[in-house]
PDB file of N, CA and C in Angstrom:
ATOM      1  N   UNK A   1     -21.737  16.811  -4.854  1.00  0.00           N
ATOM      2  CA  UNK A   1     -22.139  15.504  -5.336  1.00  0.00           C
ATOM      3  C   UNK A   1     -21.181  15.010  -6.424  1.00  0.00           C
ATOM      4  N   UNK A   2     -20.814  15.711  -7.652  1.00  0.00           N
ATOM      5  CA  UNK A   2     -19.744  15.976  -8.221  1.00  0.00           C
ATOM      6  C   UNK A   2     -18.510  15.283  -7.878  1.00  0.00           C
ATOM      7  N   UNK A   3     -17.950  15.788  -6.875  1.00  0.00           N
ATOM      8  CA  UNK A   3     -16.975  15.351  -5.917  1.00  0.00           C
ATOM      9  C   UNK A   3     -16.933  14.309  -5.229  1.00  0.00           C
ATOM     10  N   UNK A   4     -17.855  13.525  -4.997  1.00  0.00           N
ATOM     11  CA  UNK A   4     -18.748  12.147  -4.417  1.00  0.00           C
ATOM     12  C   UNK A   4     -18.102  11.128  -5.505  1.00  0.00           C
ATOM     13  N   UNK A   5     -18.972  11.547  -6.379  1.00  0.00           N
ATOM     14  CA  UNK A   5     -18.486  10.329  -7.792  1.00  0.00           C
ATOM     15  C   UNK A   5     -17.237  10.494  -7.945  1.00  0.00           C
ATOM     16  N   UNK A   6     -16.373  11.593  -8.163  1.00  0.00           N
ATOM     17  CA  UNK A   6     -15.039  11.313  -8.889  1.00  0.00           C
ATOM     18  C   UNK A   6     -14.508  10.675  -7.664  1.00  0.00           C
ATOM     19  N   UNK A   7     -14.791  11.369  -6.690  1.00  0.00           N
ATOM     20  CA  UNK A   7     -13.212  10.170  -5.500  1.00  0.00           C
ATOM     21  C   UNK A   7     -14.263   8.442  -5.781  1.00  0.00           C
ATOM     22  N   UNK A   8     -15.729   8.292  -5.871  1.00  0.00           N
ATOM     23  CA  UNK A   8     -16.171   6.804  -5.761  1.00  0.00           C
ATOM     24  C   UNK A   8     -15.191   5.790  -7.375  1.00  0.00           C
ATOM     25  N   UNK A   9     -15.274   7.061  -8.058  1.00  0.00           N
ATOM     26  CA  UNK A   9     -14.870   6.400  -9.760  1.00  0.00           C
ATOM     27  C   UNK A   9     -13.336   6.218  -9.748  1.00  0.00           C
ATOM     28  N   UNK A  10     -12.722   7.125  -9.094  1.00  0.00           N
ATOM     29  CA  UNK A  10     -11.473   7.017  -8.725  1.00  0.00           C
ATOM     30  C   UNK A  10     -10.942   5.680  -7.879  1.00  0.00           C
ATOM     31  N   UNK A  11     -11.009   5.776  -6.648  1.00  0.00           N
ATOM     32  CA  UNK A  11     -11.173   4.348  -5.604  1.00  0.00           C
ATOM     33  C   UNK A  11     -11.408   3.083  -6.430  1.00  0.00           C
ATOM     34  N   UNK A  12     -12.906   2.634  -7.354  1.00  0.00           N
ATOM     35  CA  UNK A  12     -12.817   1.822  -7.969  1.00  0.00           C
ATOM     36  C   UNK A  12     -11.833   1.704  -8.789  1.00  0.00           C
ATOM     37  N   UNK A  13     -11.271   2.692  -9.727  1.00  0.00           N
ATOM     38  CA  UNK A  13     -10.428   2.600 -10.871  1.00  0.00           C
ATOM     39  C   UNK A  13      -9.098   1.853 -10.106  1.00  0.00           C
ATOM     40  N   UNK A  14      -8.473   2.403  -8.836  1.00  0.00           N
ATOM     41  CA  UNK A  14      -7.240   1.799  -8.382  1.00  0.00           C
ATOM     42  C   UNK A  14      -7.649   0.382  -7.820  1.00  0.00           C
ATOM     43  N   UNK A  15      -8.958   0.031  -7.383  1.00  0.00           N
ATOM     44  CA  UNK A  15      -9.406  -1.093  -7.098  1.00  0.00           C
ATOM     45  C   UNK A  15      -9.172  -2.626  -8.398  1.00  0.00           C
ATOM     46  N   UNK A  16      -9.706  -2.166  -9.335  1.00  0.00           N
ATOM     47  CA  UNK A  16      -9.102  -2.383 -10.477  1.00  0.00           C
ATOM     48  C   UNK A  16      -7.977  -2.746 -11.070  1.00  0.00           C
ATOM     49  N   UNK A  17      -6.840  -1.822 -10.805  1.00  0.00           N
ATOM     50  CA  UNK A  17      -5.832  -1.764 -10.837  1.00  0.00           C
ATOM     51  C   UNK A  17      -4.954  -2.819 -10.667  1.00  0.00           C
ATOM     52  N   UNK A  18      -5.216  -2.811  -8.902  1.00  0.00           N
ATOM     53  CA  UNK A  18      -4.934  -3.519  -8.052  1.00  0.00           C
ATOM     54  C   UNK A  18      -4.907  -5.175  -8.344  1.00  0.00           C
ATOM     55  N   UNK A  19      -6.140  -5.406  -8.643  1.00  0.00           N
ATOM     56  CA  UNK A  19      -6.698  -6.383  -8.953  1.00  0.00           C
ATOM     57  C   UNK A  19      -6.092  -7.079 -10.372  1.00  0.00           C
ATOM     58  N   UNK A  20      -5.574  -5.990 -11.292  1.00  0.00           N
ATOM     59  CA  UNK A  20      -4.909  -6.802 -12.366  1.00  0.00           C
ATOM     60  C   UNK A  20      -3.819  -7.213 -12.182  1.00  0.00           C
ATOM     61  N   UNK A  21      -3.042  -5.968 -11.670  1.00  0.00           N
ATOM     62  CA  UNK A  21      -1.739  -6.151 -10.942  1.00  0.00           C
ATOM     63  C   UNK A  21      -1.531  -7.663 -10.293  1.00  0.00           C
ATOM     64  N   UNK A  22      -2.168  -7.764  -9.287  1.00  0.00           N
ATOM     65  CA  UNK A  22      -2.425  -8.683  -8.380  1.00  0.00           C
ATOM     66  C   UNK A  22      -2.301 -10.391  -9.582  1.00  0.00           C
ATOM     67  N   UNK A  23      -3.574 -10.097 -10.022  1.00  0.00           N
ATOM     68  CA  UNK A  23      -3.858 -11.377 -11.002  1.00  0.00           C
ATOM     69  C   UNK A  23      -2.433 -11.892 -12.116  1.00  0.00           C
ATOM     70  N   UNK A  24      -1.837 -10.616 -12.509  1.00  0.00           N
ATOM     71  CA  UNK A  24      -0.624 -10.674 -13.373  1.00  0.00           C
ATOM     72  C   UNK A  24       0.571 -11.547 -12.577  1.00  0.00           C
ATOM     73  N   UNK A  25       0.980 -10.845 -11.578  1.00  0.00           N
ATOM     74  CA  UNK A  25       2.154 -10.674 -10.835  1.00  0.00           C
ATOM     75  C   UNK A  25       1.996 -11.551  -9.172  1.00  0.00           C
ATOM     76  N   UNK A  26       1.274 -12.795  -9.008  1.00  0.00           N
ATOM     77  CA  UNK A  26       0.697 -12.660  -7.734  1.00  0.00           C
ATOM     78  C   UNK A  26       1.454 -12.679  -6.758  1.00  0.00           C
ATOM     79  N   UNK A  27       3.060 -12.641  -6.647  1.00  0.00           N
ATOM     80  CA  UNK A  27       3.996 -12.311  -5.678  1.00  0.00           C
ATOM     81  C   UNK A  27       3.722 -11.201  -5.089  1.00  0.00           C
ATOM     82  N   UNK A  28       3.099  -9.986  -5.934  1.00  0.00           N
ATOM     83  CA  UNK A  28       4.011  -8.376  -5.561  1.00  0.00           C
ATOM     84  C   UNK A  28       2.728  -8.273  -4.238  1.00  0.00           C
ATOM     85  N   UNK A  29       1.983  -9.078  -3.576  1.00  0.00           N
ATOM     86  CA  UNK A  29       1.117  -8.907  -2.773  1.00  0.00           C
ATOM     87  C   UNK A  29       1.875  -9.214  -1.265  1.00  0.00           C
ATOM     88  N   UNK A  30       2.651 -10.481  -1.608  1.00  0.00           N
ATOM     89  CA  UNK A  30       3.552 -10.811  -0.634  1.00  0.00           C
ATOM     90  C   UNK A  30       5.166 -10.047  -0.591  1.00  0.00           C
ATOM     91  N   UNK A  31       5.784 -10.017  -1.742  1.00  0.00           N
ATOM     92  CA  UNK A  31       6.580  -8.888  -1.354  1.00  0.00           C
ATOM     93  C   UNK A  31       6.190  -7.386  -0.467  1.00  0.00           C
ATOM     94  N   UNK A  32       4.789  -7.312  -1.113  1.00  0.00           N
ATOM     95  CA  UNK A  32       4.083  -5.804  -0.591  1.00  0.00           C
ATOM     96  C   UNK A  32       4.538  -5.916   1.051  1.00  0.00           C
ATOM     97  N   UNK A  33       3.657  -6.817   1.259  1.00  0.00           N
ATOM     98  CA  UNK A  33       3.572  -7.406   3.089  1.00  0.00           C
ATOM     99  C   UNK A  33       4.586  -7.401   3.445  1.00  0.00           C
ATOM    100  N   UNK A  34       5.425  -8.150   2.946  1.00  0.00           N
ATOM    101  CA  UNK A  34       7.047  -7.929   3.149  1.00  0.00           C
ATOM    102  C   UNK A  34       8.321  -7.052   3.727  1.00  0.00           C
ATOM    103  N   UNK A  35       7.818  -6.090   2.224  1.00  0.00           N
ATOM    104  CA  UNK A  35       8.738  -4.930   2.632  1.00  0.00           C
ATOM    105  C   UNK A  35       7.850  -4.060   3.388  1.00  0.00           C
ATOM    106  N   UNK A  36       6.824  -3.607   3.431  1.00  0.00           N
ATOM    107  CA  UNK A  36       5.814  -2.836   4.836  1.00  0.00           C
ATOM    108  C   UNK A  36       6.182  -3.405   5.517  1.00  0.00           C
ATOM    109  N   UNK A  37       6.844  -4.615   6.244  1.00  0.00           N
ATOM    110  CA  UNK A  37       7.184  -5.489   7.721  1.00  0.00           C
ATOM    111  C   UNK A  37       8.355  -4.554   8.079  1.00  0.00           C
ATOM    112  N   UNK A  38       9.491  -4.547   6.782  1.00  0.00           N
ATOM    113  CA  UNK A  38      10.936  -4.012   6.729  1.00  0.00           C
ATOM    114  C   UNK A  38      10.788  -2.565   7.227  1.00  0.00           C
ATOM    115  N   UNK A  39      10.053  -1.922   6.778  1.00  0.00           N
ATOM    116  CA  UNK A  39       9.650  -0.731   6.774  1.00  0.00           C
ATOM    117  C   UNK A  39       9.287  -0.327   7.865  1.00  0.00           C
ATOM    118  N   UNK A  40       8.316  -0.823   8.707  1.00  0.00           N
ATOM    119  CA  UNK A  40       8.068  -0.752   9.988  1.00  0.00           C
ATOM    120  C   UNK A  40       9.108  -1.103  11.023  1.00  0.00           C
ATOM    121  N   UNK A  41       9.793  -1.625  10.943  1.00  0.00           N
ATOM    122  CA  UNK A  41      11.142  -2.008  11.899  1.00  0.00           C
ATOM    123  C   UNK A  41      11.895  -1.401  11.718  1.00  0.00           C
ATOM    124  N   UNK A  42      12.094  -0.895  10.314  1.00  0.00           N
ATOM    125  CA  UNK A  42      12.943   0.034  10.215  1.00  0.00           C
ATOM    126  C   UNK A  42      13.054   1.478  11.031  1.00  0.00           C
ATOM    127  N   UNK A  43      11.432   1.987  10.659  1.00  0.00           N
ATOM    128  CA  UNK A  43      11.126   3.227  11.178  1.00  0.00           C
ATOM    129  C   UNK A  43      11.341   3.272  12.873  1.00  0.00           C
ATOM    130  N   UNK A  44      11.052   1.777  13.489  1.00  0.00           N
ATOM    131  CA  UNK A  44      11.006   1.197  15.074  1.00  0.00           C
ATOM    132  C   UNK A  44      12.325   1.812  15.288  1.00  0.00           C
ATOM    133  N   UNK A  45      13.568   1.530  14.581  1.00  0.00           N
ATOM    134  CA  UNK A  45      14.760   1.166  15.171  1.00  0.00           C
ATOM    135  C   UNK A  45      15.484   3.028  14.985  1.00  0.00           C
ATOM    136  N   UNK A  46      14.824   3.768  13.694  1.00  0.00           N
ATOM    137  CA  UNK A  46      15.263   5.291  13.713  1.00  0.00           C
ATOM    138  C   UNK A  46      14.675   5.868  15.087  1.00  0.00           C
ATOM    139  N   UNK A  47      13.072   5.334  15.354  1.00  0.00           N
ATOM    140  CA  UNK A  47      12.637   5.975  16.554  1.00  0.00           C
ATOM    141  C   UNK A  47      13.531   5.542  17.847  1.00  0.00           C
ATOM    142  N   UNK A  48      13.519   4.296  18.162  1.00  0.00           N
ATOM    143  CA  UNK A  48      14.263   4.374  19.199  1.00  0.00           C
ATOM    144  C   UNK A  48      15.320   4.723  19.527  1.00  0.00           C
ATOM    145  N   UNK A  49      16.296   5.268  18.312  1.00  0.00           N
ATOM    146  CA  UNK A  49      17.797   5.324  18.052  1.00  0.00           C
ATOM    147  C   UNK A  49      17.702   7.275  18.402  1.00  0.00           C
ATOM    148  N   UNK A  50      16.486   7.946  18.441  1.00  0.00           N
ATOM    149  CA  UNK A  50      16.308   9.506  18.235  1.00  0.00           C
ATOM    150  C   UNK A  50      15.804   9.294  20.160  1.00  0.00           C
ATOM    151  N   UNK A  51      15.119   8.231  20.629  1.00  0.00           N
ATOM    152  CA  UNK A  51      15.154   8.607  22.059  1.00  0.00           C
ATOM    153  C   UNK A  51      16.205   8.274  22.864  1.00  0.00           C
ATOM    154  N   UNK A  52      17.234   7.292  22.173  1.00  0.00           N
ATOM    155  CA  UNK A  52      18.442   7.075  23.517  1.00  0.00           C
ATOM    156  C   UNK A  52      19.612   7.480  22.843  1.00  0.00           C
TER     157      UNK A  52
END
């Protein structure tokens, strides 16, 4: 039960976080999206480059 609360108190705390971050900075949400796009194409183009 112990273990219940700290990951629930935890989760909120980065929820939090997030949320100031967010409110401070409100680009780094769309950069976020951004570079995860880059990132994913990226990883696309190592995979296909390891099958041919």
């Amino acid at each position: 039960m112990k273990g219940l609360v700290f990951v629930a108190g935890a989760a909120v705390g980065i929820a939090a976080a997030a949320a100031a971050i967010t409110s401070m900075y409100p680009d780094v949400s769309r950069r976020m999206a951004r570079d995860g796009r880059r990132v994913v194409r990226m990883g696309s183009n190592v995979v296909r480059r390891m099958w041919h």
